[in-house]
C-alpha atoms as a PDB file:
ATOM      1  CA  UNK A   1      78.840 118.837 116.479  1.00  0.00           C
ATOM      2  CA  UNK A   2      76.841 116.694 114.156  1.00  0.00           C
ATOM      3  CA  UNK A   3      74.460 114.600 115.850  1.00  0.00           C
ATOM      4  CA  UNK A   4      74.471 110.649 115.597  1.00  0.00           C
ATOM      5  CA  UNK A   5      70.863 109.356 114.314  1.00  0.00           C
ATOM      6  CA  UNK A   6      70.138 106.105 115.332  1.00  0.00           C
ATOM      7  CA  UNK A   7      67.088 104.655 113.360  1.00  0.00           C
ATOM      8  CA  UNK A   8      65.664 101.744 115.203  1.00  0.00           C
ATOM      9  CA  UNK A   9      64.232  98.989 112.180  1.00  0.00           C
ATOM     10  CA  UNK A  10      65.833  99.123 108.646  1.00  0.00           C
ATOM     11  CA  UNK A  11      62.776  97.774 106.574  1.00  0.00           C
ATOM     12  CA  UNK A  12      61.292 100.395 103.713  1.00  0.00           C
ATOM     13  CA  UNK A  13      59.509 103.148 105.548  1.00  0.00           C
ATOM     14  CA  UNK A  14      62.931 103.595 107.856  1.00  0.00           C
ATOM     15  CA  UNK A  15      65.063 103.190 104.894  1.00  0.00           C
ATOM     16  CA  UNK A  16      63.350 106.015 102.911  1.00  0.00           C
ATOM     17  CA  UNK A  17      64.221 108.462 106.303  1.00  0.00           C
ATOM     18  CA  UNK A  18      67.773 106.947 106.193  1.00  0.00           C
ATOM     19  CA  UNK A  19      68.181 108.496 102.945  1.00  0.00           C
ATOM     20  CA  UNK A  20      67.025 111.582 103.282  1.00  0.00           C
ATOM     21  CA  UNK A  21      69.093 112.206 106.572  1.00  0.00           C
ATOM     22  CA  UNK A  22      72.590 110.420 105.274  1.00  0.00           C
ATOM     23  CA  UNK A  23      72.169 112.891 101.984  1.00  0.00           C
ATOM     24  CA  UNK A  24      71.957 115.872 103.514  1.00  0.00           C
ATOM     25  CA  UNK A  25      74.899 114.717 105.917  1.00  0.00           C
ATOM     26  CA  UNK A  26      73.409 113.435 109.252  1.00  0.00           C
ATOM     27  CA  UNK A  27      75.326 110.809 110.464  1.00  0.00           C
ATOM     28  CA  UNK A  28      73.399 108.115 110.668  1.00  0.00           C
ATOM     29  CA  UNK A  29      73.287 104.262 111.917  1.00  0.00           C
ATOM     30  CA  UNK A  30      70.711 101.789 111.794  1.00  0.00           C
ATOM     31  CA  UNK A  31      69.659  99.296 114.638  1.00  0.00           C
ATOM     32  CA  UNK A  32      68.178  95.951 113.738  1.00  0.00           C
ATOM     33  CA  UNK A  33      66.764  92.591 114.587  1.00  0.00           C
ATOM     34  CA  UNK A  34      68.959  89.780 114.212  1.00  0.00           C
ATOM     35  CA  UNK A  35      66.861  88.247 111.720  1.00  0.00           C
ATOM     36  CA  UNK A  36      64.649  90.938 110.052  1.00  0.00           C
ATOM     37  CA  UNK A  37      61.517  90.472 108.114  1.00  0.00           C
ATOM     38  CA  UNK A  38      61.256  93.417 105.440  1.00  0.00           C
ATOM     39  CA  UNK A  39      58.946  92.603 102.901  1.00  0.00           C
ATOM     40  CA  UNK A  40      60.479  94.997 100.476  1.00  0.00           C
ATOM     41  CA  UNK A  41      63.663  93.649 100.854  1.00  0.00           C
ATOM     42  CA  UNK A  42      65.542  95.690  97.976  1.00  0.00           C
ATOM     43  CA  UNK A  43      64.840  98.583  99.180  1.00  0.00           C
ATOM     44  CA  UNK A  44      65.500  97.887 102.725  1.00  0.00           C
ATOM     45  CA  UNK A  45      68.838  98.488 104.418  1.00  0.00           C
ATOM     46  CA  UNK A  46      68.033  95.414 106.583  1.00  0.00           C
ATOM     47  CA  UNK A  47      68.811  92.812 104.254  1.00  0.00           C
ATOM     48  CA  UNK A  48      72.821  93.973 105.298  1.00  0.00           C
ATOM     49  CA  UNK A  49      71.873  92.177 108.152  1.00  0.00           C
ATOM     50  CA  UNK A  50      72.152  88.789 106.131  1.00  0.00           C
ATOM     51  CA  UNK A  51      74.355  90.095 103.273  1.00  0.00           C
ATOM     52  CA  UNK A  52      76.222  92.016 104.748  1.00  0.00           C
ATOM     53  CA  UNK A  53      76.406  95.009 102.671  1.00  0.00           C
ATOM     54  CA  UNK A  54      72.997  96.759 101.440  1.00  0.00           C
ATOM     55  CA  UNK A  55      73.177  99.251  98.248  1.00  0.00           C
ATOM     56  CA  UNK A  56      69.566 101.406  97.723  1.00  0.00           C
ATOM     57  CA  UNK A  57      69.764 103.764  95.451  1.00  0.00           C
ATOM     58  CA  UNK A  58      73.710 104.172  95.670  1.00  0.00           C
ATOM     59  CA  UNK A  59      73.547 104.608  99.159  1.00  0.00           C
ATOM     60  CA  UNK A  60      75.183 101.420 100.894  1.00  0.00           C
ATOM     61  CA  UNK A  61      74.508 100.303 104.273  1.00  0.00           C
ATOM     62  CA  UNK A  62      76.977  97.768 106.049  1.00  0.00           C
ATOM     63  CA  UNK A  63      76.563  95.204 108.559  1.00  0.00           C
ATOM     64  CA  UNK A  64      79.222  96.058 111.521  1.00  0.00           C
ATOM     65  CA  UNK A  65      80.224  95.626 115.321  1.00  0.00           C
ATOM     66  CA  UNK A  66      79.651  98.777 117.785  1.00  0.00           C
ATOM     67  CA  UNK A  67      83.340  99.420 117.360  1.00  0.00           C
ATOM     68  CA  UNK A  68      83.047  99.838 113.825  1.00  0.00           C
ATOM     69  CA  UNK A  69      80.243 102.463 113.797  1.00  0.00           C
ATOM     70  CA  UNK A  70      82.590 105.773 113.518  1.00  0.00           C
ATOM     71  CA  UNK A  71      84.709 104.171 110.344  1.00  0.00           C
ATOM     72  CA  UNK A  72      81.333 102.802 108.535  1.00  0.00           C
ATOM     73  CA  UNK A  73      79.724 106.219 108.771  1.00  0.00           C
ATOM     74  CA  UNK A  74      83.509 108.109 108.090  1.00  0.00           C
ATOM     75  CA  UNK A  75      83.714 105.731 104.811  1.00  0.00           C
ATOM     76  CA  UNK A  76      80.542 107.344 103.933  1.00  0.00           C
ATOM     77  CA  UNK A  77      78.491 104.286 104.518  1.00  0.00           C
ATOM     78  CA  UNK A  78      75.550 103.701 107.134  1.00  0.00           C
ATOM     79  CA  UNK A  79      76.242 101.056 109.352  1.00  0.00           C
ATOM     80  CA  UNK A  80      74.011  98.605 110.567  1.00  0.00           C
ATOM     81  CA  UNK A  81      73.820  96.872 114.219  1.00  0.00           C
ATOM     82  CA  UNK A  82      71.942  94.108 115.335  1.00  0.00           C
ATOM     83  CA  UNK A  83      71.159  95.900 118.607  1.00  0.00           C
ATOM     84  CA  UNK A  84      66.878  95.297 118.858  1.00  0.00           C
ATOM     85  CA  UNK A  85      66.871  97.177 122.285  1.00  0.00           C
ATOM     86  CA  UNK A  86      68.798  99.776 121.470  1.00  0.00           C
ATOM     87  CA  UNK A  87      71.650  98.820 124.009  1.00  0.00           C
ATOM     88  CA  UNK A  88      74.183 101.169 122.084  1.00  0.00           C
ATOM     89  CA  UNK A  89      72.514 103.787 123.797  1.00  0.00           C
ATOM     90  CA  UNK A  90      74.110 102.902 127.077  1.00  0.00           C
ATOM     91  CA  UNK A  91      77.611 102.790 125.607  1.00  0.00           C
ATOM     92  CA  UNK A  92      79.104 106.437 126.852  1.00  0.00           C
ATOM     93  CA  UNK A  93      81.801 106.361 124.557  1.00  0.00           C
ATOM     94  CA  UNK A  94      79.801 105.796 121.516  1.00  0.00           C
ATOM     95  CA  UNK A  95      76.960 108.238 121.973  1.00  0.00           C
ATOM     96  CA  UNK A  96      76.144 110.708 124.411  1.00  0.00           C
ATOM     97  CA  UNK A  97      72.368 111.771 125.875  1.00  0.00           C
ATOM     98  CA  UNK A  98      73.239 115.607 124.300  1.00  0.00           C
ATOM     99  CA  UNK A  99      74.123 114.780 120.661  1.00  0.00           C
ATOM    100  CA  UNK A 100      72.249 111.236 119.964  1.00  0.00           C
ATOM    101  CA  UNK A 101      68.843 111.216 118.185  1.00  0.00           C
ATOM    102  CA  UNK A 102      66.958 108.357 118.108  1.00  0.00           C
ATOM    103  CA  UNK A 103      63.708 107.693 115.588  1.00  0.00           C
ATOM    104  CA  UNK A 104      61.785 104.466 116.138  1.00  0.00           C
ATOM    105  CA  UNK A 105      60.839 103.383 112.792  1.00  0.00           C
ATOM    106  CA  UNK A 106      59.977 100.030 113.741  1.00  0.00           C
ATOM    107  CA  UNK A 107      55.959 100.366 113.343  1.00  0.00           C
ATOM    108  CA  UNK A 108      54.924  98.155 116.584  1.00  0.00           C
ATOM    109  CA  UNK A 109      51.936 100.171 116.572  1.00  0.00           C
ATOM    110  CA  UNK A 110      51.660  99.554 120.152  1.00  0.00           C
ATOM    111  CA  UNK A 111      52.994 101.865 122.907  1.00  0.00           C
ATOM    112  CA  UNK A 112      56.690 101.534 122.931  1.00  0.00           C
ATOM    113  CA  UNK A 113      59.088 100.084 125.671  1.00  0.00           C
ATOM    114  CA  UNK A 114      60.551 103.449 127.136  1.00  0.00           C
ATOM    115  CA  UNK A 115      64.090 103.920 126.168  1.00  0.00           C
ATOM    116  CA  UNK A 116      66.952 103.014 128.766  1.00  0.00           C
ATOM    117  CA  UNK A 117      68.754 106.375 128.577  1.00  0.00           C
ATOM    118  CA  UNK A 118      67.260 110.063 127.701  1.00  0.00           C
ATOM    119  CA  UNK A 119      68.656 111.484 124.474  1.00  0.00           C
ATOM    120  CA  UNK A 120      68.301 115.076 122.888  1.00  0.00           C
ATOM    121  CA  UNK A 121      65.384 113.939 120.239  1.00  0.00           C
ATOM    122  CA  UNK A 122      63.321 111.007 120.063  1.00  0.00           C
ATOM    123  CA  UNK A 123      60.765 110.900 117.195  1.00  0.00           C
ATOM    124  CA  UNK A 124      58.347 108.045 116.760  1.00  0.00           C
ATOM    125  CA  UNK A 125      56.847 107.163 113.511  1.00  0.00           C
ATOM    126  CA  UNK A 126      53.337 106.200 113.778  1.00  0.00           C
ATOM    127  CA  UNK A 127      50.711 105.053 115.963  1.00  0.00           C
ATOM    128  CA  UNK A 128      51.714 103.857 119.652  1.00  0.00           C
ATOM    129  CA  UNK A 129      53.702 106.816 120.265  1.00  0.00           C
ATOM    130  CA  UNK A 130      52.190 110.593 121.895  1.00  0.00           C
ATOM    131  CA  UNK A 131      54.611 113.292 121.225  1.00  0.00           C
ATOM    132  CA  UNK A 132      55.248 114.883 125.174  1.00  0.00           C
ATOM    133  CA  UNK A 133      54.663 111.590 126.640  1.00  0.00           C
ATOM    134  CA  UNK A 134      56.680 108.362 125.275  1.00  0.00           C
ATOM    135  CA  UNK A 135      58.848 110.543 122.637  1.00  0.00           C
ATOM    136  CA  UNK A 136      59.468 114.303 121.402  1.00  0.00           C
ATOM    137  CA  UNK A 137      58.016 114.391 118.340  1.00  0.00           C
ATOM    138  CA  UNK A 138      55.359 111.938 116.064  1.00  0.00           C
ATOM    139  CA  UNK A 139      55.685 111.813 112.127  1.00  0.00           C
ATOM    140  CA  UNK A 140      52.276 110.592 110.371  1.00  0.00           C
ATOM    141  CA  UNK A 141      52.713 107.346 108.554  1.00  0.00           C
ATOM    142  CA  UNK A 142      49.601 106.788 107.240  1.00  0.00           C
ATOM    143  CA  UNK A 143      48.751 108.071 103.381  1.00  0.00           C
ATOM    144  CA  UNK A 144      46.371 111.418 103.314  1.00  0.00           C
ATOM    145  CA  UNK A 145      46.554 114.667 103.533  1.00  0.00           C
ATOM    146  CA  UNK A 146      48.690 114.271 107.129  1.00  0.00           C
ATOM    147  CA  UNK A 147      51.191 112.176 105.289  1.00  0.00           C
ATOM    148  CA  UNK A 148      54.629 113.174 106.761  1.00  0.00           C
ATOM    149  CA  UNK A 149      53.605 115.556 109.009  1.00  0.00           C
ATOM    150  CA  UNK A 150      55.488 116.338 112.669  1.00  0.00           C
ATOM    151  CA  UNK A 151      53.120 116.914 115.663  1.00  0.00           C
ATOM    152  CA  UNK A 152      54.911 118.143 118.839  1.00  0.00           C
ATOM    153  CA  UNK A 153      51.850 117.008 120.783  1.00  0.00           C
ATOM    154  CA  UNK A 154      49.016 114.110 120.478  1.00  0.00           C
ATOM    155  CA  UNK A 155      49.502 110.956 118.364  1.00  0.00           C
ATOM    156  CA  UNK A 156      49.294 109.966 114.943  1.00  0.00           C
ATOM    157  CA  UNK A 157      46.033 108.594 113.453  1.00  0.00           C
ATOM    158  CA  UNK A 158      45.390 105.191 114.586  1.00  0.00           C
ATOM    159  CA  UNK A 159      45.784 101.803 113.154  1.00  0.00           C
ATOM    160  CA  UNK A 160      43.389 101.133 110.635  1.00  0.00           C
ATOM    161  CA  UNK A 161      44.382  97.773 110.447  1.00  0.00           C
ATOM    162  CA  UNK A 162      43.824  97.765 107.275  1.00  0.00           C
ATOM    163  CA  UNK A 163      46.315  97.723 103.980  1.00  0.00           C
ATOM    164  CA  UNK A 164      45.927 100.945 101.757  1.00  0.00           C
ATOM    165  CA  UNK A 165      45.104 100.351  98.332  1.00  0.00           C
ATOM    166  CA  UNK A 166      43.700  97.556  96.765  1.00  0.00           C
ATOM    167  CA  UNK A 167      43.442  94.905 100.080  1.00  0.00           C
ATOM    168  CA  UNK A 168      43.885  92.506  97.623  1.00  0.00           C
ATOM    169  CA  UNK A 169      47.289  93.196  97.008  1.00  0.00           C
ATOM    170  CA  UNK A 170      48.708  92.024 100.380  1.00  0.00           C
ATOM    171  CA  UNK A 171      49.768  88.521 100.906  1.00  0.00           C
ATOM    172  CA  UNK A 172      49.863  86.711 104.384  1.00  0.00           C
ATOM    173  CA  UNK A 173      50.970  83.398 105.675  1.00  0.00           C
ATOM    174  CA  UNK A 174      48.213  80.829 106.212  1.00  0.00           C
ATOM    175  CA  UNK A 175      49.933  79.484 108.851  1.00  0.00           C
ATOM    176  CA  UNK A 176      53.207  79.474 111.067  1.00  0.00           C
ATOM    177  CA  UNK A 177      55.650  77.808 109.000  1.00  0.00           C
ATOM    178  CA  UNK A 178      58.732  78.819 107.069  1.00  0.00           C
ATOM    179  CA  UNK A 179      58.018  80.229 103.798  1.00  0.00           C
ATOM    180  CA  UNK A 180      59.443  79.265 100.715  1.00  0.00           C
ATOM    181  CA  UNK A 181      59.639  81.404  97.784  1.00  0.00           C
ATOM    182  CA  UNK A 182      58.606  80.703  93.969  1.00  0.00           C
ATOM    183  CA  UNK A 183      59.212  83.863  92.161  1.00  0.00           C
ATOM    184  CA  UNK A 184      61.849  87.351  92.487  1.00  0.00           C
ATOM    185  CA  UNK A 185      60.708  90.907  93.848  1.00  0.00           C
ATOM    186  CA  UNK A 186      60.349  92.745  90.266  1.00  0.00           C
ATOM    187  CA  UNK A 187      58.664  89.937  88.413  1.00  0.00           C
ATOM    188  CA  UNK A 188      55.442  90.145  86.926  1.00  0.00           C
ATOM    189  CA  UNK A 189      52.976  87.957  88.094  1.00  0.00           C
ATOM    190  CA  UNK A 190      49.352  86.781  86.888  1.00  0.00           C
ATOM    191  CA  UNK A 191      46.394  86.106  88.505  1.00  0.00           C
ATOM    192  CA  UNK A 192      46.162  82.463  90.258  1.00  0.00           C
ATOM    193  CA  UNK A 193      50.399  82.304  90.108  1.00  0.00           C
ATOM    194  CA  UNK A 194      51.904  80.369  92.433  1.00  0.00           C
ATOM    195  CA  UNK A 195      54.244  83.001  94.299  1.00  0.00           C
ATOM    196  CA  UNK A 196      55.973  80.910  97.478  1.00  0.00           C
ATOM    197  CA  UNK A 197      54.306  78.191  99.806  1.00  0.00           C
ATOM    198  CA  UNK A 198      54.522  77.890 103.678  1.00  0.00           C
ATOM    199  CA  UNK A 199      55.594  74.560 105.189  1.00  0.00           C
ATOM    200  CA  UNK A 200      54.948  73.617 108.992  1.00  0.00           C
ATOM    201  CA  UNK A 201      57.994  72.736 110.693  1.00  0.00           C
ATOM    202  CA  UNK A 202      56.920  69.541 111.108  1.00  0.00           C
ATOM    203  CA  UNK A 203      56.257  69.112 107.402  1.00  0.00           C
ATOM    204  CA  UNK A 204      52.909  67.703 107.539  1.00  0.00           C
ATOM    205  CA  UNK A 205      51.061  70.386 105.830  1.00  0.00           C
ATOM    206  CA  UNK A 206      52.220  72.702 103.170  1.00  0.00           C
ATOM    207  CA  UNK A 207      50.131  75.741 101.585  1.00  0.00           C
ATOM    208  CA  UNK A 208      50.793  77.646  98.438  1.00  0.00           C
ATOM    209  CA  UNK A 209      50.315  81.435  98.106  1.00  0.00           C
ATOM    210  CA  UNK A 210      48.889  82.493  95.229  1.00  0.00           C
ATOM    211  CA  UNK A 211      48.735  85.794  93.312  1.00  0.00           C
ATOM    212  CA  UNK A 212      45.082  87.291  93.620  1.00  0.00           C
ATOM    213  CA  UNK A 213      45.739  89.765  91.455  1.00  0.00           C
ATOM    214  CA  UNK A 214      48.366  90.479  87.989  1.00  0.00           C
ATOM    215  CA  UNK A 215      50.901  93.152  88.568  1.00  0.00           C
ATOM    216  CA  UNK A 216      54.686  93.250  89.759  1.00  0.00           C
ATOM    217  CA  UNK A 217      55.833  91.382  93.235  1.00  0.00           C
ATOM    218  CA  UNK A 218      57.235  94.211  94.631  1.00  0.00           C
ATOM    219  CA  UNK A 219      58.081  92.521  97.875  1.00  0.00           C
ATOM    220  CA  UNK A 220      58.635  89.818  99.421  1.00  0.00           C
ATOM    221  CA  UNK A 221      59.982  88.743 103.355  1.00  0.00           C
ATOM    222  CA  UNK A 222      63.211  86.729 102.713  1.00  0.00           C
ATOM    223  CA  UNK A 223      63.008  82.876 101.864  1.00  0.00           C
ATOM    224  CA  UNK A 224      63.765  80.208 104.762  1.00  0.00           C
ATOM    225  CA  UNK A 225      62.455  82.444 106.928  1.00  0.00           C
ATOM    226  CA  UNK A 226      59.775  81.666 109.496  1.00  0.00           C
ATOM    227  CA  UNK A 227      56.802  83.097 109.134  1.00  0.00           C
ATOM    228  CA  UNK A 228      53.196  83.422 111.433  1.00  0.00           C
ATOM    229  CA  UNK A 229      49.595  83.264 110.735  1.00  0.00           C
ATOM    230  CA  UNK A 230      48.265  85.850 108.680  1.00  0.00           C
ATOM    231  CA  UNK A 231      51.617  87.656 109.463  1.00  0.00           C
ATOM    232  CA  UNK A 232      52.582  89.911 105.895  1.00  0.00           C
ATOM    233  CA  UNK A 233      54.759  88.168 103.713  1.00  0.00           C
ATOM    234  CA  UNK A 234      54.224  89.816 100.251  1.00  0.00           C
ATOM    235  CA  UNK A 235      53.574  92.433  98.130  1.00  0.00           C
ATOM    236  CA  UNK A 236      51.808  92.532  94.813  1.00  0.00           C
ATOM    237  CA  UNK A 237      51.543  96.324  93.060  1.00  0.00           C
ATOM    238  CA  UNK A 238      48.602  96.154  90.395  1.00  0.00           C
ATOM    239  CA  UNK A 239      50.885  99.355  88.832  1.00  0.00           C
ATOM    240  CA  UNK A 240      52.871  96.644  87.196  1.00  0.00           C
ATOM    241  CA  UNK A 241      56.062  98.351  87.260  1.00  0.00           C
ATOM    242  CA  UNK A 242      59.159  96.803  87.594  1.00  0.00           C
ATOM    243  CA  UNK A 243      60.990 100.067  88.495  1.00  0.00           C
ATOM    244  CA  UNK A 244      58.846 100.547  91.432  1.00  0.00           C
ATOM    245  CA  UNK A 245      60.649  97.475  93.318  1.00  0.00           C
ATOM    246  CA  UNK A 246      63.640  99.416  93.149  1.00  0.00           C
ATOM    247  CA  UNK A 247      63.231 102.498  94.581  1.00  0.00           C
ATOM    248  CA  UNK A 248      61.931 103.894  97.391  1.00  0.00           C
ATOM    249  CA  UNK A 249      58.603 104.807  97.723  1.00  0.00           C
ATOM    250  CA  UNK A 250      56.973 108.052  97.653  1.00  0.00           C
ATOM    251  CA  UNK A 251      55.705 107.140 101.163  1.00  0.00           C
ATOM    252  CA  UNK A 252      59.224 106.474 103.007  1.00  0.00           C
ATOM    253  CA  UNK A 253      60.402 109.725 101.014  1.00  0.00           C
ATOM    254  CA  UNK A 254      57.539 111.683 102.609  1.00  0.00           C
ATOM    255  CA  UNK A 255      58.056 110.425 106.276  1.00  0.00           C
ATOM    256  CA  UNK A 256      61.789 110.959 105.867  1.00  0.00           C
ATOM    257  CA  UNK A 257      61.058 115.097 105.283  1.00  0.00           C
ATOM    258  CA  UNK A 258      58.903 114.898 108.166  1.00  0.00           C
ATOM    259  CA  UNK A 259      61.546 113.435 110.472  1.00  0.00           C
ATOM    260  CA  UNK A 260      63.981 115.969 108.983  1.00  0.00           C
ATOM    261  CA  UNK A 261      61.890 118.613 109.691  1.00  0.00           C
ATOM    262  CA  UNK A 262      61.441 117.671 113.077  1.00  0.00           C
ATOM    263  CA  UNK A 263      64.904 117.846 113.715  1.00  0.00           C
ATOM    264  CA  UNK A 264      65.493 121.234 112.078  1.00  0.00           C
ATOM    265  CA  UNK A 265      62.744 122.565 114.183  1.00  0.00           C
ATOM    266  CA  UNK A 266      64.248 121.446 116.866  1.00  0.00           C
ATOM    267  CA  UNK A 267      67.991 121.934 116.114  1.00  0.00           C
ATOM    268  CA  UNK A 268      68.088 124.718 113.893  1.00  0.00           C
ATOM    269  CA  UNK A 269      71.187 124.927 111.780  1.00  0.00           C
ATOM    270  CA  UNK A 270      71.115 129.247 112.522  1.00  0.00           C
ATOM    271  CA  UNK A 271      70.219 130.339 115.820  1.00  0.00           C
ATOM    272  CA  UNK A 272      69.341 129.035 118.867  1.00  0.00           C
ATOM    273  CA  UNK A 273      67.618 125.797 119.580  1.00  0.00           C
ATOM    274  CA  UNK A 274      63.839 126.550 118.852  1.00  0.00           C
ATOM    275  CA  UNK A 275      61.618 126.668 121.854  1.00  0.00           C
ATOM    276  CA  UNK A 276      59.083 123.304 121.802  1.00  0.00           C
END
């Protein structure tokens, strides 16, 4: 039996291991908040959530009820639920404790909320989870040379709490407010450009965001939206190409072969189920 995947977040780090697992033919659904804030939204199979249908690099994802999951996924699609705690899990005839695996790719980078029902593989991305404790496995999210890789006991490296790269290259919101947006993810962008602004909801003070440095905005959380103080809105790649915006990053490609090699190690396609 193939297993059912649930990946809980659909911004660009979990969208990267959605691809890797729907390709080589995991079924796989995707469980998100009913208003999602992926900053880089084109490559993120969250934005289905407010469009309805999500295409990243030919793969689409669709927004759907939990009685359209089996169809979506049959149709060769990934389907999307806004389910943020994971209540499908408690729905016997939609997945079952022996063939359900769930990854949390939602990057709380706090100690998780333990999940309502046990299931056959849970891997957490990142810090806040301790493979043996609050999950199975833990997949390194954070660029080096441990990049991607599955530890069956211990914890990822910790938050840094700080961007990688060039800080400079990270915008945040000023202050709570709901953000309005002045230029496209792909767009080149020069120093001192005004990108979006953030407006208080009670209108009485409005701030603009500008670009500190040139390159290509290759993200950006989705206008309208409300935002929080110095919460990450933006994304400005000094690489200044436009292609970049577009496709999934080496990053999310690296943490998806990590997840899928946690799952072959512990579900081995020959043989018996490897000994953990």
């Amino acid at each position: 039996m193939i297993p059912l995947v649930l990946i809980r977040g659909g911004g660009d780090l979990a969208s990267g291991v959605a691809l890797r697992l729907h390709r080589t033919g995991y079924k796989v659904a995707i469980l998100e908040l009913e208003k999602p804030l992926a900053v880089r939204r084109t490559v993120s199979f969250s934005e289905a959530v407010y469009e309805g249908l999500q295409t990243v690099e030919g793969v689409t994802a669709r927004l759907v009820s939990a009685d359209q999951l089996q169809d979506t996924m049959d149709a060769g699609e990934i389907p999307v639920l806004v389910d943020p705690n994971a209540n499908i899990l408690r729905n016997q005839f939609l997945t079952s404790p022996r063939s359900t695996f769930v990854i949390d790719a939602r990057l709380l980078k706090i100690v998780p909320e333990p999940l309502a029902v046990d299931v056959a593989l849970h891997i957490g991305l990142g810090p806040g989870f301790s493979a043996g404790e609050n999950c199975h496995a833990v997949v390194e999210t954070r660029r080096g040379h441990t990049l991607g890789r599955v530890y069956w006991s211990g914890t990822a490296q910790s938050d840094s709490g700080q961007p990688e790269g060039d800080p400079r290259r990270v915008l945040r919101a000023p202050h709570e407010g709901i953000l309005n947006a002045y230029a496209n993810i792909g767009d080149h962008v020069v120093e001192g450009q005004k990108i979006a602004e953030v407006e208080s909801k009670t209108g009485n003070q409005t701030t603009e965001i500008i670009s500190p440095i040139k390159g290509v905005l290759r993200g950006i959380i989705r206008p309208g939206l409300e935002v929080t103080e110095k919460m990450k809105i933006g994304d400005v790649d000094p690489r200044d190409d436009t292609s970049s915006s577009f496709l999934v990053s080496d990053k999310a490609l690296s943490v998806g072969g990590g997840v899928l090699e946690a799952i072959l190690t512990r579900f081995p396609v020959f043989g018996e189920t490897a000994e953990i």
